[in-house]
Protein backbone atom coordinates (compact mmCIF):
# COMPACT_ATOMS: atom_id res chain seq x y z
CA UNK A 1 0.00 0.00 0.00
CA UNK A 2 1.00 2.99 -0.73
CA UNK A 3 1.58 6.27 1.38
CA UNK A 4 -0.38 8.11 -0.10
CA UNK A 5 -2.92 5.39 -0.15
CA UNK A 6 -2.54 5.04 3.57
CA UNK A 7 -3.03 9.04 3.94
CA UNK A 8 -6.49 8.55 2.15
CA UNK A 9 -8.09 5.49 3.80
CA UNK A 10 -7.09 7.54 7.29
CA UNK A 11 -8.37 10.38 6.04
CA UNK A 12 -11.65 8.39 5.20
CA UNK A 13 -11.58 6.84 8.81
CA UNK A 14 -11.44 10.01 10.59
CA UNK A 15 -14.98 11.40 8.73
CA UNK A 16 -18.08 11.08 10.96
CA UNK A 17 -21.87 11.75 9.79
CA UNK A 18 -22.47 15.18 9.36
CA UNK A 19 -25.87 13.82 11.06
CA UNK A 20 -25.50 11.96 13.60
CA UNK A 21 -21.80 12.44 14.42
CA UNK A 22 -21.64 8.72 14.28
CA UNK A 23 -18.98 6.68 12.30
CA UNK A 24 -18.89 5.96 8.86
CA UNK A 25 -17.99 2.54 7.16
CA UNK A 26 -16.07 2.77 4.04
CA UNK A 27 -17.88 0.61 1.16
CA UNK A 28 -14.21 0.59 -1.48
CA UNK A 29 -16.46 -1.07 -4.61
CA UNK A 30 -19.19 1.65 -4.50
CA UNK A 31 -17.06 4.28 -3.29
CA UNK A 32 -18.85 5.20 -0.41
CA UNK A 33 -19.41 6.10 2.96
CA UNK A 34 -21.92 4.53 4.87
CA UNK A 35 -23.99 5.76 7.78
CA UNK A 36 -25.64 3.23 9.68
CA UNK A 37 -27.32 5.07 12.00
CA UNK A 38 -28.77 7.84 9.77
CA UNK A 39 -29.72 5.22 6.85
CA UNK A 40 -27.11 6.82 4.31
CA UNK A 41 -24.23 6.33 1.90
CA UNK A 42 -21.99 9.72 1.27
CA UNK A 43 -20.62 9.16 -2.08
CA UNK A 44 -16.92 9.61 -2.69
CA UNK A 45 -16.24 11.42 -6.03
CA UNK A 46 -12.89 12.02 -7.47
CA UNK A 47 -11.08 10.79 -4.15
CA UNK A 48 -13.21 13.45 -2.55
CA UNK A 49 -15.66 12.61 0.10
CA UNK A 50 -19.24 14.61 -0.58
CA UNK A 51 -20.93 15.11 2.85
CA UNK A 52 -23.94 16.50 2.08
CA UNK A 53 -27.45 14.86 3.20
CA UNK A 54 -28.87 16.13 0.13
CA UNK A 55 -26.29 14.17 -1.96
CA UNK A 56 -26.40 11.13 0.17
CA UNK A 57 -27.90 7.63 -0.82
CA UNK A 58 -30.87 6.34 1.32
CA UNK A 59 -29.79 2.93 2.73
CA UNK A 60 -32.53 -0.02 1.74
């Protein structure tokens, strides 16, 4: 793995949801961020993270 790799997937780790301040589970295939708690995926576009509810997946 790379460094800059590494720098990324801590990066990722270190996001909580902007609602419920909870953590976030990173989903690598559908390049995502995943909120249990609120019922949400954050997608990740371009390496960058978009956390905005608005933008955000509903969870099945």
């Amino acid at each position: 793995m790379t460094d800059a790799v590494q720098a990324d997937r801590k990066m990722l780790e270190s996001l909580v949801c902007p609602m419920t301040q909870g953590p976030l589970a990173y989903d690598a295939e559908r390049q995502e961020l995943v909120s249990k708690a609120a019922g949400l995926a954050f997608p990740i576009r371009g390496g960058i993270p978009i956390m905005l509810v608005d933008e955000a997946r509903r969870l099945d």
